[in-house]
Structure formats: C-alpha cells, structure tokens
PDB file of N, CA and C in Angstrom:
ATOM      1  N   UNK A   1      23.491  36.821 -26.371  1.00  0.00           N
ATOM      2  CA  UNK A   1      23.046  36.659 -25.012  1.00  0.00           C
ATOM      3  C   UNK A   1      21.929  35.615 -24.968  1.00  0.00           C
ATOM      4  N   UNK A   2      22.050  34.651 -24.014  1.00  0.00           N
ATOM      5  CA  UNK A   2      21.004  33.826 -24.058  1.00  0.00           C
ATOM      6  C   UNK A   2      20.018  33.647 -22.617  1.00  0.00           C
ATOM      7  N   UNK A   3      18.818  33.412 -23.333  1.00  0.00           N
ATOM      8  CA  UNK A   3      17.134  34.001 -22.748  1.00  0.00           C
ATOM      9  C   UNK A   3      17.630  32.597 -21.877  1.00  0.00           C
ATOM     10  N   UNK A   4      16.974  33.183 -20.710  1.00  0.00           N
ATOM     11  CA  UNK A   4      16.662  31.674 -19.704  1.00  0.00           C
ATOM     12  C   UNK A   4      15.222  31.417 -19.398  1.00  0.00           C
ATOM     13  N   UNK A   5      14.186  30.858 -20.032  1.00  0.00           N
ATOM     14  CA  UNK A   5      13.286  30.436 -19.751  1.00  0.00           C
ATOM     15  C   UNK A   5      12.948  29.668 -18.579  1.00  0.00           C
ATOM     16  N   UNK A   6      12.165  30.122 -18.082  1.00  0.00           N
ATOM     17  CA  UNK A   6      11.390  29.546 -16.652  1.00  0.00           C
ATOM     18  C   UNK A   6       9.984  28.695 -16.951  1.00  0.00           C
ATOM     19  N   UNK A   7      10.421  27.556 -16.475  1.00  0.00           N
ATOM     20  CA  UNK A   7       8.808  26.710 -16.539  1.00  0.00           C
ATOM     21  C   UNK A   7       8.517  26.508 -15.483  1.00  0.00           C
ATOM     22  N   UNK A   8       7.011  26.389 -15.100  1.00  0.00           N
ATOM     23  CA  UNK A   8       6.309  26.041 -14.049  1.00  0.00           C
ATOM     24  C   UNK A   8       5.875  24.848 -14.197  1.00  0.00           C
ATOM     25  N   UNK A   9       6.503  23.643 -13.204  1.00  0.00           N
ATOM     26  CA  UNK A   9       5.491  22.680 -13.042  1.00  0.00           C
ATOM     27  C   UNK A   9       4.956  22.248 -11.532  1.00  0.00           C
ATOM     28  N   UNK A  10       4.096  22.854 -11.658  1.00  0.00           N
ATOM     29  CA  UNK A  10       2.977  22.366 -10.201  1.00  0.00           C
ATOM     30  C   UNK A  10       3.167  20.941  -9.236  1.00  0.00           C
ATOM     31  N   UNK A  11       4.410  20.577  -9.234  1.00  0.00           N
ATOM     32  CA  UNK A  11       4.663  18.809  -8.435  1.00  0.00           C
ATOM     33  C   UNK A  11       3.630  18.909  -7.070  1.00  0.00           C
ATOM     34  N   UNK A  12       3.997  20.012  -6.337  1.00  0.00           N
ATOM     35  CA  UNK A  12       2.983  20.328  -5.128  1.00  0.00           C
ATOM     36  C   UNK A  12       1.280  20.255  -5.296  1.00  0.00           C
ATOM     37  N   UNK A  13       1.020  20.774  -6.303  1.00  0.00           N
ATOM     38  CA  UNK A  13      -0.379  20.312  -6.231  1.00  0.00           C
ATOM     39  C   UNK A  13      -1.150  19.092  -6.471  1.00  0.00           C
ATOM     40  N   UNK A  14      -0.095  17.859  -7.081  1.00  0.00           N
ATOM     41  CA  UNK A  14      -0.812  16.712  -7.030  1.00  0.00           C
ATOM     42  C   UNK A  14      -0.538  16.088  -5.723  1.00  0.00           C
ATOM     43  N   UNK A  15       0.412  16.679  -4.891  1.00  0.00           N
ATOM     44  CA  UNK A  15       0.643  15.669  -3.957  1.00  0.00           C
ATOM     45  C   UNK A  15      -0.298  16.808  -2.779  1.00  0.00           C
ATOM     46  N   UNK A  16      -0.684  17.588  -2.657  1.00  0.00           N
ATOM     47  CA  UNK A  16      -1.517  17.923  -1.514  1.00  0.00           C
ATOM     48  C   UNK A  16      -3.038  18.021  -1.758  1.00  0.00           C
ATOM     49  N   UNK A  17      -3.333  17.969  -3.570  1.00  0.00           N
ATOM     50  CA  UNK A  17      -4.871  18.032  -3.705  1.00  0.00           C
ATOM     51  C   UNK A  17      -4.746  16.806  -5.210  1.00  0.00           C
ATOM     52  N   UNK A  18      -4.836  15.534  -4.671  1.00  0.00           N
ATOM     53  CA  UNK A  18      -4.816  14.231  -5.789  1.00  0.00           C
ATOM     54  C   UNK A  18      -5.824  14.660  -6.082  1.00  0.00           C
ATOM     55  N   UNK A  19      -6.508  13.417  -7.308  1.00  0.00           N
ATOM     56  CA  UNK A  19      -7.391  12.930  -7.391  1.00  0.00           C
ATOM     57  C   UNK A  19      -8.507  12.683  -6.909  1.00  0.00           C
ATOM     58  N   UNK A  20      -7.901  12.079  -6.029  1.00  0.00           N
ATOM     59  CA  UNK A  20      -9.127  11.591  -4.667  1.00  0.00           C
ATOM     60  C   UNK A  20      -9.646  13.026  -4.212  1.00  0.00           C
ATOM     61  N   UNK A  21      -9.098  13.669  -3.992  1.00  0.00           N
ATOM     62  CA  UNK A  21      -9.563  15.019  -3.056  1.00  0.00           C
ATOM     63  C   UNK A  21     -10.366  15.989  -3.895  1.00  0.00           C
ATOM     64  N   UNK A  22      -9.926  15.863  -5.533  1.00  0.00           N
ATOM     65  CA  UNK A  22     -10.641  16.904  -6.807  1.00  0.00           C
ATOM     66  C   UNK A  22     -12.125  15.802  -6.441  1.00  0.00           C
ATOM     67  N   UNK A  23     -12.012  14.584  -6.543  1.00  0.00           N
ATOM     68  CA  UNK A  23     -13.625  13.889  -6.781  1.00  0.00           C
ATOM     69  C   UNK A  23     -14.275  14.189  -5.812  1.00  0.00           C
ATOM     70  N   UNK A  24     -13.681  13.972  -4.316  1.00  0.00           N
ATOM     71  CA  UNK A  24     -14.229  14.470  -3.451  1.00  0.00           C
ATOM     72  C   UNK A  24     -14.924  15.147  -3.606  1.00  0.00           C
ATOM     73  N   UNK A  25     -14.589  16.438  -3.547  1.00  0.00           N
ATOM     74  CA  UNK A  25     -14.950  17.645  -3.479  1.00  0.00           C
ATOM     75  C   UNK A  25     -16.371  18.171  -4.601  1.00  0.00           C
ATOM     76  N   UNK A  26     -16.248  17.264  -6.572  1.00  0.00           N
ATOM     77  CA  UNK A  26     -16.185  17.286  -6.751  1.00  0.00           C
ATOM     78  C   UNK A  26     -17.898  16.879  -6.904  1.00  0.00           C
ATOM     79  N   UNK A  27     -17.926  15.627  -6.175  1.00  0.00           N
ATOM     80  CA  UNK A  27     -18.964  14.870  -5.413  1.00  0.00           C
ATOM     81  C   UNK A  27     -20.140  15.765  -4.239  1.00  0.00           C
ATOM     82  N   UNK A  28     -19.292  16.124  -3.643  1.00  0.00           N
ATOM     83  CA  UNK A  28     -19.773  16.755  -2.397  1.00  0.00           C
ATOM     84  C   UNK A  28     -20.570  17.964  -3.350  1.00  0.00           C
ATOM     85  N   UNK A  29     -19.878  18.955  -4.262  1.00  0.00           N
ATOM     86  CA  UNK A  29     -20.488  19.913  -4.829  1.00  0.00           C
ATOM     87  C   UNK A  29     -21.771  19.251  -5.469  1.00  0.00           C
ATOM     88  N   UNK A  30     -21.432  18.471  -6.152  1.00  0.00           N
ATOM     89  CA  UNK A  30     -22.751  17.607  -6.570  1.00  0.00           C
ATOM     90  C   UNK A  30     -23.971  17.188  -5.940  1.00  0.00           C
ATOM     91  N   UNK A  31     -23.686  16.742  -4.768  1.00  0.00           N
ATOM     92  CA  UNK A  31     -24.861  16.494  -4.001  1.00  0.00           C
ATOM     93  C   UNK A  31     -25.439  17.617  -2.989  1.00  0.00           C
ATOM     94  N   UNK A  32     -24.558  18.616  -2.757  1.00  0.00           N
ATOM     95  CA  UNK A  32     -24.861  19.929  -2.050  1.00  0.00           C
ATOM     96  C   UNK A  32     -25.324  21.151  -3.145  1.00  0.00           C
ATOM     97  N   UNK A  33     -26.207  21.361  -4.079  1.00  0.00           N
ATOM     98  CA  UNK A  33     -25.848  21.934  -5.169  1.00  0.00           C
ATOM     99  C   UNK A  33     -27.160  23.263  -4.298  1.00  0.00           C
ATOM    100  N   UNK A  34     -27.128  23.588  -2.860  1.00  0.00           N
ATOM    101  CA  UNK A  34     -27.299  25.133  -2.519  1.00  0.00           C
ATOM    102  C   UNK A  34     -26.926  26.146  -2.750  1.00  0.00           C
ATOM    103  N   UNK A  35     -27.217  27.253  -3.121  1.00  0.00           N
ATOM    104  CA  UNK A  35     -25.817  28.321  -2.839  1.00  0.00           C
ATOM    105  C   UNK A  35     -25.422  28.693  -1.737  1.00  0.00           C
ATOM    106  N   UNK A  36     -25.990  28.278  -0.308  1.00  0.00           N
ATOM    107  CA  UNK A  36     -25.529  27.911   1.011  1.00  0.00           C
ATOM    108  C   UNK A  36     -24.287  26.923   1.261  1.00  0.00           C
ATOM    109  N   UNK A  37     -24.571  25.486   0.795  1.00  0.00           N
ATOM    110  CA  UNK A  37     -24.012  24.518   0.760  1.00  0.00           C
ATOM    111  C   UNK A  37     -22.360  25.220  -0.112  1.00  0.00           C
ATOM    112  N   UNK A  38     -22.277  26.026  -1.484  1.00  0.00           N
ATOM    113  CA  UNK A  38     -21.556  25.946  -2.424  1.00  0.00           C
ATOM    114  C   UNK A  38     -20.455  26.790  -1.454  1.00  0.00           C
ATOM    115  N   UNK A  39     -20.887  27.785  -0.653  1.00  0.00           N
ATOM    116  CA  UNK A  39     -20.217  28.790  -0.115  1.00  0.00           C
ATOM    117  C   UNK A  39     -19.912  28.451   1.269  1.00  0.00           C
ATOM    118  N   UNK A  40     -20.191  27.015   1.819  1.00  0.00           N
ATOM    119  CA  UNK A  40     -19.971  26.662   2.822  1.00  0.00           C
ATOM    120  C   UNK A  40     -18.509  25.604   2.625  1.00  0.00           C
ATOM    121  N   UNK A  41     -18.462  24.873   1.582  1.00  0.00           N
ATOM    122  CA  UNK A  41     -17.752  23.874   0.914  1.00  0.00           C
ATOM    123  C   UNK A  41     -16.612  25.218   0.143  1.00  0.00           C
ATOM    124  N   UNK A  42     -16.688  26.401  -0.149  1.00  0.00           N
ATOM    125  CA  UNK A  42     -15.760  27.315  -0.501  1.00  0.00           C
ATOM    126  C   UNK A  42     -15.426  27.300   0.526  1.00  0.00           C
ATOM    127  N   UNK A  43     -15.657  27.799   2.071  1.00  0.00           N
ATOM    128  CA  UNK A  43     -15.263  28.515   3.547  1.00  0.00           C
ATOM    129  C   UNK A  43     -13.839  27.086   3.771  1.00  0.00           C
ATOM    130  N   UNK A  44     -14.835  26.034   3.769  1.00  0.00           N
ATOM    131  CA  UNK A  44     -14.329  24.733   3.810  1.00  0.00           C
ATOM    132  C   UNK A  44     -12.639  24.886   3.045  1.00  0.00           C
ATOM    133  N   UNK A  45     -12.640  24.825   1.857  1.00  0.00           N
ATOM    134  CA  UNK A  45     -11.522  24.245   0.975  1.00  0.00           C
ATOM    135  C   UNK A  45     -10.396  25.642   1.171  1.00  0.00           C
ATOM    136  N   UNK A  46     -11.323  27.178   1.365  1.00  0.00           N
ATOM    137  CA  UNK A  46     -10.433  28.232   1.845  1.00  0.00           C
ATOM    138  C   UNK A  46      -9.513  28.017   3.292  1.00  0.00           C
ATOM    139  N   UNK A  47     -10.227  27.331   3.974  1.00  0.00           N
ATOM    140  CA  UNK A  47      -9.745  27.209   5.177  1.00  0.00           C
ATOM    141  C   UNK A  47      -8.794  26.179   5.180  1.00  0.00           C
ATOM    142  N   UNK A  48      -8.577  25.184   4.103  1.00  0.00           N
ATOM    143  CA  UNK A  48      -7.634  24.009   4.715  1.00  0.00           C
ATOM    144  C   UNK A  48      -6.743  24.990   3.666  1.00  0.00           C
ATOM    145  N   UNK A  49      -6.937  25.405   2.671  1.00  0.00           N
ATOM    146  CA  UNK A  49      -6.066  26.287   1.985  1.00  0.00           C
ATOM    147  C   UNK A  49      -4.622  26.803   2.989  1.00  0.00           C
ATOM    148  N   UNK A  50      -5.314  28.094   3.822  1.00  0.00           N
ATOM    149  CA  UNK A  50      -4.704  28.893   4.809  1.00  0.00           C
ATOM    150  C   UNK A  50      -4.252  27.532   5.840  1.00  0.00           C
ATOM    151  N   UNK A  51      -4.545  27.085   6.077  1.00  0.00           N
ATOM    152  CA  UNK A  51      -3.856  25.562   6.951  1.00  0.00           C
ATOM    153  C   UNK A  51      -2.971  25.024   7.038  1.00  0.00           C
ATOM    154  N   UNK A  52      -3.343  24.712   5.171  1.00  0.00           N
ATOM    155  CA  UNK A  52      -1.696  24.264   4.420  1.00  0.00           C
ATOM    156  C   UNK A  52      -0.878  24.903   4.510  1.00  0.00           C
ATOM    157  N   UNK A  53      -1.329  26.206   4.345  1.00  0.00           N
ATOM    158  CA  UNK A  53       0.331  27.305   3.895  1.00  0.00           C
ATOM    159  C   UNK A  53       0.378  27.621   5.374  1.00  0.00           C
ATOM    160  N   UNK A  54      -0.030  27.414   6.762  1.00  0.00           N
ATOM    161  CA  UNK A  54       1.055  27.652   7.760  1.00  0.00           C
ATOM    162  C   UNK A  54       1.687  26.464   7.920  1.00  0.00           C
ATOM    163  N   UNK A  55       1.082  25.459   7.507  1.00  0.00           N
ATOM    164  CA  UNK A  55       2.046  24.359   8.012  1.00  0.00           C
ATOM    165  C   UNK A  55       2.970  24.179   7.345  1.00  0.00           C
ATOM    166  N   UNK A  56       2.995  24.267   6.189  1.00  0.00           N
ATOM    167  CA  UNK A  56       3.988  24.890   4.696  1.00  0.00           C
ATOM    168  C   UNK A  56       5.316  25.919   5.248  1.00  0.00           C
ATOM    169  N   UNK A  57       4.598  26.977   6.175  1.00  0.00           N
ATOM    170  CA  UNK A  57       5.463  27.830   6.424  1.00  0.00           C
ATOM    171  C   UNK A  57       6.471  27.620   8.043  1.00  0.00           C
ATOM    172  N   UNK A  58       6.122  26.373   8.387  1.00  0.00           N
ATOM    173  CA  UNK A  58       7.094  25.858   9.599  1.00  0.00           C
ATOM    174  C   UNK A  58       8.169  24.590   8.819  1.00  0.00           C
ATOM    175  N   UNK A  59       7.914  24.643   7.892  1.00  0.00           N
ATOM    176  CA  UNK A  59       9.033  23.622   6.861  1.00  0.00           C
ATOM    177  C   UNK A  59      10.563  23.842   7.435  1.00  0.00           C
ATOM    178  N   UNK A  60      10.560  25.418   6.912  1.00  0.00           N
ATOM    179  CA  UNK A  60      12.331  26.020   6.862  1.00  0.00           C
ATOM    180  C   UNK A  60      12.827  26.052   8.143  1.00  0.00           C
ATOM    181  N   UNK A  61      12.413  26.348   9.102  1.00  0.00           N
ATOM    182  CA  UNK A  61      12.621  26.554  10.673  1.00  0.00           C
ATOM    183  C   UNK A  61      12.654  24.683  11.128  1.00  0.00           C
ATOM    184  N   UNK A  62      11.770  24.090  10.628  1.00  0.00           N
ATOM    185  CA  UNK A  62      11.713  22.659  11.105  1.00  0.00           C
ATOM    186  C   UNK A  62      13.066  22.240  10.668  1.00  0.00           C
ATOM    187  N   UNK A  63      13.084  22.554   9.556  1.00  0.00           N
ATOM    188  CA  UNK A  63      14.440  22.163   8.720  1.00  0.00           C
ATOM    189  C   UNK A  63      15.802  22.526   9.435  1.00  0.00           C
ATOM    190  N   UNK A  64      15.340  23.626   9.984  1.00  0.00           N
ATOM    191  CA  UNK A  64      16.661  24.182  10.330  1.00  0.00           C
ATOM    192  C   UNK A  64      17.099  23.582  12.141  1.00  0.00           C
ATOM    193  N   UNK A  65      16.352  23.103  12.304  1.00  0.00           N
ATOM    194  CA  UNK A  65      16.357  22.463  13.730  1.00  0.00           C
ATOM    195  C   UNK A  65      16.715  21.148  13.182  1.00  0.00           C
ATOM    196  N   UNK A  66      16.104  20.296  12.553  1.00  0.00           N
ATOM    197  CA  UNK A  66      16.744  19.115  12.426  1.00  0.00           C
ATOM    198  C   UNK A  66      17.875  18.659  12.038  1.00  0.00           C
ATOM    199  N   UNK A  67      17.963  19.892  11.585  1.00  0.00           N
ATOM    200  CA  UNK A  67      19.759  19.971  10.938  1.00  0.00           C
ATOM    201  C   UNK A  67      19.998  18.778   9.678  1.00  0.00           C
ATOM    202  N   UNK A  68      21.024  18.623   9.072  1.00  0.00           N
ATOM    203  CA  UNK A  68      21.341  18.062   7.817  1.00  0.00           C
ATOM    204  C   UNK A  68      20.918  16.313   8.203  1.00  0.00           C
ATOM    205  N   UNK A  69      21.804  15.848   9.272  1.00  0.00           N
ATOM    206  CA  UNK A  69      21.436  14.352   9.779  1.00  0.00           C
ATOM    207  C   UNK A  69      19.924  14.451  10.046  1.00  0.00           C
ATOM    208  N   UNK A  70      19.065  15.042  10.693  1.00  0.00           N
ATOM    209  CA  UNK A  70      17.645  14.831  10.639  1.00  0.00           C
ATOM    210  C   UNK A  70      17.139  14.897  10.283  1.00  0.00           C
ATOM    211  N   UNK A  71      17.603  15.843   8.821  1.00  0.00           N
ATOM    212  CA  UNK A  71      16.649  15.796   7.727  1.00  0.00           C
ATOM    213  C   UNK A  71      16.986  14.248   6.602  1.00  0.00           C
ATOM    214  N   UNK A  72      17.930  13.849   6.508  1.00  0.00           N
ATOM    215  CA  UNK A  72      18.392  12.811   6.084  1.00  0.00           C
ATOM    216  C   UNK A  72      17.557  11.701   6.682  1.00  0.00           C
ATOM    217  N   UNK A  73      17.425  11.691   8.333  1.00  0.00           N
ATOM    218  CA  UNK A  73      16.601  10.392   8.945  1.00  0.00           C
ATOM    219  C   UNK A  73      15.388  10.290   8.749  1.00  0.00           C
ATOM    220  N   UNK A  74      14.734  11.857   8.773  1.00  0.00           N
ATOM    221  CA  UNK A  74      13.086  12.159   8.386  1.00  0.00           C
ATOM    222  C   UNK A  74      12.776  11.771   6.634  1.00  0.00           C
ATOM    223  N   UNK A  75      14.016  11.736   5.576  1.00  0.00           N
ATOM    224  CA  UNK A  75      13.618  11.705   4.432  1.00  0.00           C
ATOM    225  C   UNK A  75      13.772  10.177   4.299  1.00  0.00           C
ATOM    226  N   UNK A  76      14.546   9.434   4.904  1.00  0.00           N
ATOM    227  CA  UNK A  76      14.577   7.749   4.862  1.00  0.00           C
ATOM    228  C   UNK A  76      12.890   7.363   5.182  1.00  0.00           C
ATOM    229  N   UNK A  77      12.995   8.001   6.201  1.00  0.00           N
ATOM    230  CA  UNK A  77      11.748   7.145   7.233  1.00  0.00           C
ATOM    231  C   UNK A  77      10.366   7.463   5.860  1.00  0.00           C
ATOM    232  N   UNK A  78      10.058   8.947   5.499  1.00  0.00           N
ATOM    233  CA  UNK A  78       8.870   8.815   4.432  1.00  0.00           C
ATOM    234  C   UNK A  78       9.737   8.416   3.093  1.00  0.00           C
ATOM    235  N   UNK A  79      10.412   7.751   2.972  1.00  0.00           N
ATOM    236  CA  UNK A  79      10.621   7.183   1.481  1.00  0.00           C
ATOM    237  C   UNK A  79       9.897   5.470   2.271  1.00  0.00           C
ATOM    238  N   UNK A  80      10.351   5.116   3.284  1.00  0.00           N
ATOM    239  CA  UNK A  80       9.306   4.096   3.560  1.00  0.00           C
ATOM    240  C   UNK A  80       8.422   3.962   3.577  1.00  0.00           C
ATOM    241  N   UNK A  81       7.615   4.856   4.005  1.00  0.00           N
ATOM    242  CA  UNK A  81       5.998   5.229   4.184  1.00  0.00           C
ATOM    243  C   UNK A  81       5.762   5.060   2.715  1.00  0.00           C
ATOM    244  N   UNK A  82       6.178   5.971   2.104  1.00  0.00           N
ATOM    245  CA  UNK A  82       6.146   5.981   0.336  1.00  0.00           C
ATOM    246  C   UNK A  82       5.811   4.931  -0.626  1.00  0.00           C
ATOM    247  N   UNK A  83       7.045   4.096   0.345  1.00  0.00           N
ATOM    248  CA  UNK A  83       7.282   2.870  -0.190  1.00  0.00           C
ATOM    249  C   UNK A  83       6.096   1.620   0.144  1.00  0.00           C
ATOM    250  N   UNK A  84       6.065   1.866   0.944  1.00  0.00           N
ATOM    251  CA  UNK A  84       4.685   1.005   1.892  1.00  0.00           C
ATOM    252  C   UNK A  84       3.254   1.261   1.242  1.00  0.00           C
ATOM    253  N   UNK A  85       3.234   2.692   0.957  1.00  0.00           N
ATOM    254  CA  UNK A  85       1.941   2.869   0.531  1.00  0.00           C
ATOM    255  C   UNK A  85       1.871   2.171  -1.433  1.00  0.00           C
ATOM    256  N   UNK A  86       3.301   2.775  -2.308  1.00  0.00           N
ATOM    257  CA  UNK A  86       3.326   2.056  -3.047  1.00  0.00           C
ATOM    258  C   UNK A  86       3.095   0.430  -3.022  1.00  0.00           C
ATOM    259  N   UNK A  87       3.457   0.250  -2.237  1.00  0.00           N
ATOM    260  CA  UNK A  87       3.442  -1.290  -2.151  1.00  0.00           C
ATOM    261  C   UNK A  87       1.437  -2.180  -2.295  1.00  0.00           C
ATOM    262  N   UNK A  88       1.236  -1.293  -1.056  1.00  0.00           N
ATOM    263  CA  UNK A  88      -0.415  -1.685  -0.792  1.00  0.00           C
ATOM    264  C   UNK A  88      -0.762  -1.377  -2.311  1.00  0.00           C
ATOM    265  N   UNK A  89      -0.849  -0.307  -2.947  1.00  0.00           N
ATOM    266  CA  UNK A  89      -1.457   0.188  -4.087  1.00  0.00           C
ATOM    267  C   UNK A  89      -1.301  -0.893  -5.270  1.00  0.00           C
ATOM    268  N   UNK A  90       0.124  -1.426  -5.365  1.00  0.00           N
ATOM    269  CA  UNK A  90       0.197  -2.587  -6.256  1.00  0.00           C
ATOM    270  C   UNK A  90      -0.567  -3.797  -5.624  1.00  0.00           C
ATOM    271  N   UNK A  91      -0.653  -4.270  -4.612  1.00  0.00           N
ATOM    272  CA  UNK A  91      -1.084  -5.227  -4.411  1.00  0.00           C
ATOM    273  C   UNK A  91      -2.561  -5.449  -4.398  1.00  0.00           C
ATOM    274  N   UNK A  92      -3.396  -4.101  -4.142  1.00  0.00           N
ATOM    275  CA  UNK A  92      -5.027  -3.900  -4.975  1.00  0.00           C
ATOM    276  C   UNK A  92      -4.788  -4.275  -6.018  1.00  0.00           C
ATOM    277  N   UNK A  93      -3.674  -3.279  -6.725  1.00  0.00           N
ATOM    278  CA  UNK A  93      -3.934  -3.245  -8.646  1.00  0.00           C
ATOM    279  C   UNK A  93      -3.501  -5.017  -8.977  1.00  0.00           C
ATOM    280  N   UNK A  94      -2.815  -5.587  -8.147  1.00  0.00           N
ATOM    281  CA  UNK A  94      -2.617  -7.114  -8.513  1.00  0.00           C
ATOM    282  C   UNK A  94      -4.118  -8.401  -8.152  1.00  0.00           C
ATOM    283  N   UNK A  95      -4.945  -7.655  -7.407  1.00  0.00           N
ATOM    284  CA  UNK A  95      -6.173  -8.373  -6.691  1.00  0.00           C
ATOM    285  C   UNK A  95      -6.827  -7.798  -7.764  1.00  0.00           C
ATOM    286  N   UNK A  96      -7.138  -6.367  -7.865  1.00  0.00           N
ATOM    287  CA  UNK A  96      -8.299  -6.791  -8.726  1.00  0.00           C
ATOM    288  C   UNK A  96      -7.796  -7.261 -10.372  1.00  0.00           C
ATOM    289  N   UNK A  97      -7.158  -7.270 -10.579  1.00  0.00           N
ATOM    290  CA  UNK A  97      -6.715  -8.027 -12.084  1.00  0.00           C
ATOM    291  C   UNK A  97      -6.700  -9.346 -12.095  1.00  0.00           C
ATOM    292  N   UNK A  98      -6.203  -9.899 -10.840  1.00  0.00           N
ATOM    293  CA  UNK A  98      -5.879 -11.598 -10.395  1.00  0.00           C
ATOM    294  C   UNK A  98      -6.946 -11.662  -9.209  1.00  0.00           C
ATOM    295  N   UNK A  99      -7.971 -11.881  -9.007  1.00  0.00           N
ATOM    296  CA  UNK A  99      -9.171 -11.659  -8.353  1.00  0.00           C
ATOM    297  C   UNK A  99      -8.898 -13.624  -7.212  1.00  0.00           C
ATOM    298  N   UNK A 100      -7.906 -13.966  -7.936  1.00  0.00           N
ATOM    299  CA  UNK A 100      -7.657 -15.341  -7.182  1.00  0.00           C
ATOM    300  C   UNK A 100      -6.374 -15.135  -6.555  1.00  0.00           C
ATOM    301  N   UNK A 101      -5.733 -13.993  -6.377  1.00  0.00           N
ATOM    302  CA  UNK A 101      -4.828 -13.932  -5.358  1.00  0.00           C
ATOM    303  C   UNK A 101      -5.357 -12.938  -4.146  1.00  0.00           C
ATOM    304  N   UNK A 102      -6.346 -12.952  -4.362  1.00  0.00           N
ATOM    305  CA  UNK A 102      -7.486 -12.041  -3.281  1.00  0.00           C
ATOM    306  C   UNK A 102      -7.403 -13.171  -2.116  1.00  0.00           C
ATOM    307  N   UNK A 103      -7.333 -14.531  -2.380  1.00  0.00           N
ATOM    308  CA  UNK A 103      -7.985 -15.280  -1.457  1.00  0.00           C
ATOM    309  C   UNK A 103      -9.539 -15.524  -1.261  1.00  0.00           C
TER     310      UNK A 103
END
C-alpha cells in the first residue's frame, strides 16, 4: 500500500504579505518600539488579517457568478497587469545596472 504524502507550500503568503510588507512592518516595529505602539501595529496587521479572509471568502461565489468565460476574461486581463508590472520591474533592474538608459 502506498503512503501519500502531503506537502505544504505557502504560494499565498508571498503574494499577499511580500517582502515589502515583512520590512514594512518590520520598520514600523522598529521605530514604534512602545508596548502601546507594538499592540497597536498587532490590532493593525490582525485587522487586515480578518479583511483578507473575507475578501478571500467572496472568491467562490464571485467565481461562481462569473461563470467559466469570466473567469477566463478576469484571468487574461491580471496576467496583463502581471505582465505590466513585470515589465516596469525589469526596466528599474535595467536603469539601475545601465544608469545611461535612465536618460
């Protein structure tokens, strides 16, 4: 009989709490270092927490209204966005390396 192992990999948490948002935060604790401030910046990150997961939880129902073609048109349209934002991101990482295609 063979074992089916289950792995967890977290894809959701880099895309709703990057980088940017760990320094943030990360920063902010740093320069707020109250135990007022620490538990205000907890209330803070609890609250977009509960935020996320209702907006998280209108996904399946959204889904189910847009039906198969609208979810198809909604997944084109952010592979552009995607794509767009990839795009800008190379073209920093090409400025600051080539500091003369900056203009």
């Amino acid at each position: 009989m063979k074992t089916l192992t289950v792995a967890v990999v977290p894809l959701a948490i880099p895309l709703v709490a990057g980088p940017g948002t760990m320094a943030t935060v990360l920063v902010a604790a740093q320069h707020h270092a109250g135990a007022v401030a620490r538990i205000e910046l907890s209330v803070a990150a609890l609250a977009i927490c509960l935020l996320t997961g209702i907006l998280f939880s209108f996904a399946g129902p959204i889904a189910k209204r847009l039906g198969e073609s609208g979810m198809a048109v909604v997944s084109r349209i952010m592979g552009m966005v995607l794509m767009a934002i990839a795009a800008g991101m190379l073209a920093e990482g090409l400025k600051g390396m080539f500091p003369a295609l900056g203009g």
